[in-house]
C-alpha atoms as a PDB file:
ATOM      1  CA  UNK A   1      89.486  55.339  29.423  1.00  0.00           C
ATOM      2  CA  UNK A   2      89.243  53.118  32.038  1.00  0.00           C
ATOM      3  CA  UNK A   3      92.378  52.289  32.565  1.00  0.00           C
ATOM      4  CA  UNK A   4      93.800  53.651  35.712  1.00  0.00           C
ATOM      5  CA  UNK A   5      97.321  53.303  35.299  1.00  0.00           C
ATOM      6  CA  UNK A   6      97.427  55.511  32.399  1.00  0.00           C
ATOM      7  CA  UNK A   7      95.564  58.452  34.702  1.00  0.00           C
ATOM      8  CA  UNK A   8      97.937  57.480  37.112  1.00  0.00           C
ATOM      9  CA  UNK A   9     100.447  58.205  34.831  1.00  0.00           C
ATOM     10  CA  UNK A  10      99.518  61.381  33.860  1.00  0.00           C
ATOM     11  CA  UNK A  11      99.112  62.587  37.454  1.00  0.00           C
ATOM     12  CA  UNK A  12     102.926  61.303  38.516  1.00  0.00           C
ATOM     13  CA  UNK A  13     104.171  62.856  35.613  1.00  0.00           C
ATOM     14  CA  UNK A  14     102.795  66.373  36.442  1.00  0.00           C
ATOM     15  CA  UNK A  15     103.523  65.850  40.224  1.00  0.00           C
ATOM     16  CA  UNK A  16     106.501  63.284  40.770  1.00  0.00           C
ATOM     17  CA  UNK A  17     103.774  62.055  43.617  1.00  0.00           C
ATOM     18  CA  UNK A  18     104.248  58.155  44.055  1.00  0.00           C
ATOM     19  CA  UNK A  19     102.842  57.870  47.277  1.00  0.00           C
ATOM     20  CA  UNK A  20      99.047  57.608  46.153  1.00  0.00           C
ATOM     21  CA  UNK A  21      96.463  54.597  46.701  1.00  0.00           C
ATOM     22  CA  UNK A  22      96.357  52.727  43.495  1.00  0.00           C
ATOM     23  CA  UNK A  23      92.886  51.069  45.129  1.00  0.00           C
ATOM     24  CA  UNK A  24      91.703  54.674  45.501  1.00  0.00           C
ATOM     25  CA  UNK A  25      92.328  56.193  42.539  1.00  0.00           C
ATOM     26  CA  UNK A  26      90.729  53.105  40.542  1.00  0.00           C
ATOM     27  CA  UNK A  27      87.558  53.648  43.101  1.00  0.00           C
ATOM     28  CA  UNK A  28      87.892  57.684  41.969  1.00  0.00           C
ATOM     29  CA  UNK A  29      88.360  56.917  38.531  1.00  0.00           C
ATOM     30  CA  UNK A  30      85.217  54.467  38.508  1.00  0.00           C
ATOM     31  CA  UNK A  31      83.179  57.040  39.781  1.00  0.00           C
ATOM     32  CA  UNK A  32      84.053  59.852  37.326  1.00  0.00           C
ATOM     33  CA  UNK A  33      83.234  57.496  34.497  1.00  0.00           C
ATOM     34  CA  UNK A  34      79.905  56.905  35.668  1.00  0.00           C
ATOM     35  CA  UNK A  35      79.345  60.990  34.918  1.00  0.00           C
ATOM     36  CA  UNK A  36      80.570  60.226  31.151  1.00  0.00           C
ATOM     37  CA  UNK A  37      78.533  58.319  28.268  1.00  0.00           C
ATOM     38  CA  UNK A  38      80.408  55.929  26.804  1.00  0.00           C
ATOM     39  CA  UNK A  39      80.490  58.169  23.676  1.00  0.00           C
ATOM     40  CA  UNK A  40      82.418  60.924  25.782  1.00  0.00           C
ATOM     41  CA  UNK A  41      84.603  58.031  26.765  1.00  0.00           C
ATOM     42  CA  UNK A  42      86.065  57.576  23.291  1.00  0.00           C
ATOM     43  CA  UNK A  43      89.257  59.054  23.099  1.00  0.00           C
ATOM     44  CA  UNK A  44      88.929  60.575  27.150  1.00  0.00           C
ATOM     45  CA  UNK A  45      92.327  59.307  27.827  1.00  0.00           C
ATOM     46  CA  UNK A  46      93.855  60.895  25.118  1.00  0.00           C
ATOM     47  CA  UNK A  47      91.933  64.520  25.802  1.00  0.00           C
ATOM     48  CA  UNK A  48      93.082  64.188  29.214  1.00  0.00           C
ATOM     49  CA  UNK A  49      96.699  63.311  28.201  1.00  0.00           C
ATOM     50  CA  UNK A  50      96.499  67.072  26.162  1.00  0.00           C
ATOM     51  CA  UNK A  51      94.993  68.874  28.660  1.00  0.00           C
ATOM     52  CA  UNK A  52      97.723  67.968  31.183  1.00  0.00           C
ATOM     53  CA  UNK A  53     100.521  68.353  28.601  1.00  0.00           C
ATOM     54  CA  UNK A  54      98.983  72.129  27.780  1.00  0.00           C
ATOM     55  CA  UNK A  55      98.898  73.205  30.869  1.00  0.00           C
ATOM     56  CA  UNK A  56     101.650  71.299  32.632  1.00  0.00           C
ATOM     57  CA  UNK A  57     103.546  74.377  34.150  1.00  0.00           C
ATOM     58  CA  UNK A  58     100.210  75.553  35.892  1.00  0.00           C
ATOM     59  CA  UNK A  59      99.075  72.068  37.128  1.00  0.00           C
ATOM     60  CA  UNK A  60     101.999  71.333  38.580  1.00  0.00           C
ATOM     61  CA  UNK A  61     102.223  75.198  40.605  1.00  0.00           C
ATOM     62  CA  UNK A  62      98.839  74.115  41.776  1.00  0.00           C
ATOM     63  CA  UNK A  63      99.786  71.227  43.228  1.00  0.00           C
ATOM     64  CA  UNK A  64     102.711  72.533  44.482  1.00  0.00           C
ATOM     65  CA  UNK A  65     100.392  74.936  46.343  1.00  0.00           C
ATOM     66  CA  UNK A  66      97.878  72.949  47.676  1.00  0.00           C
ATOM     67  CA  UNK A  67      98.620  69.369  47.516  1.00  0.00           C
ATOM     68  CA  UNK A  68      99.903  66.902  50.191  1.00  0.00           C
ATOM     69  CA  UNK A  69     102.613  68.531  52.006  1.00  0.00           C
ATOM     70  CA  UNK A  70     102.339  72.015  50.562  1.00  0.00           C
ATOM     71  CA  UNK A  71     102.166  75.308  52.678  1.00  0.00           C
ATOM     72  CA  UNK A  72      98.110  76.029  51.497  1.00  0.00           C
ATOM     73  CA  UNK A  73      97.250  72.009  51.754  1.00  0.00           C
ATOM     74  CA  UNK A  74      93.888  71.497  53.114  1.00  0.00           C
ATOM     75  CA  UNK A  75      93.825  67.583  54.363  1.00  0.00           C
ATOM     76  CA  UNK A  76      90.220  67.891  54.162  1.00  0.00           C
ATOM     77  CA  UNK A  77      89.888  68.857  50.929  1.00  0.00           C
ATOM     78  CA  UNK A  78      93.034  67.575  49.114  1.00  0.00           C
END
């Protein structure tokens, strides 16, 4: 899983947010994978890609609530 564009993806998908730092989110996605063996790595992407499509309607309602321009966003922790 370490392509970033298929994270990326995933997150656009759930949020219809384009604006986001393709640099960053490889940097992000670098360090995450440093937390996972390689043999939790196997068949991450696709995990991920389930876990977002089961709970789609409350990821995106979350987002909605606190992410960039939303009425609970928290610039310091978003």
């Amino acid at each position: 899983m370490t392509d970033g564009r298929a994270t990326q993806r995933i997150f656009v998908s759930l949020t219809g947010y384009t604006g986001h730092d393709p640099d960053l989110s490889a940097d992000i996605l670098q360090v995450v994978l440093k937390a996972v063996s390689a043999e939790q790595q196997e068949g991450c992407l696709q995990r991920l890609e389930a876990f977002a499509e089961d709970n789609r309607e409350r990821l995106a309602q979350l987002y909605g609530q606190y992410g960039p321009g939303a009425p609970r966003e928290d610039e310091s922790r978003c």
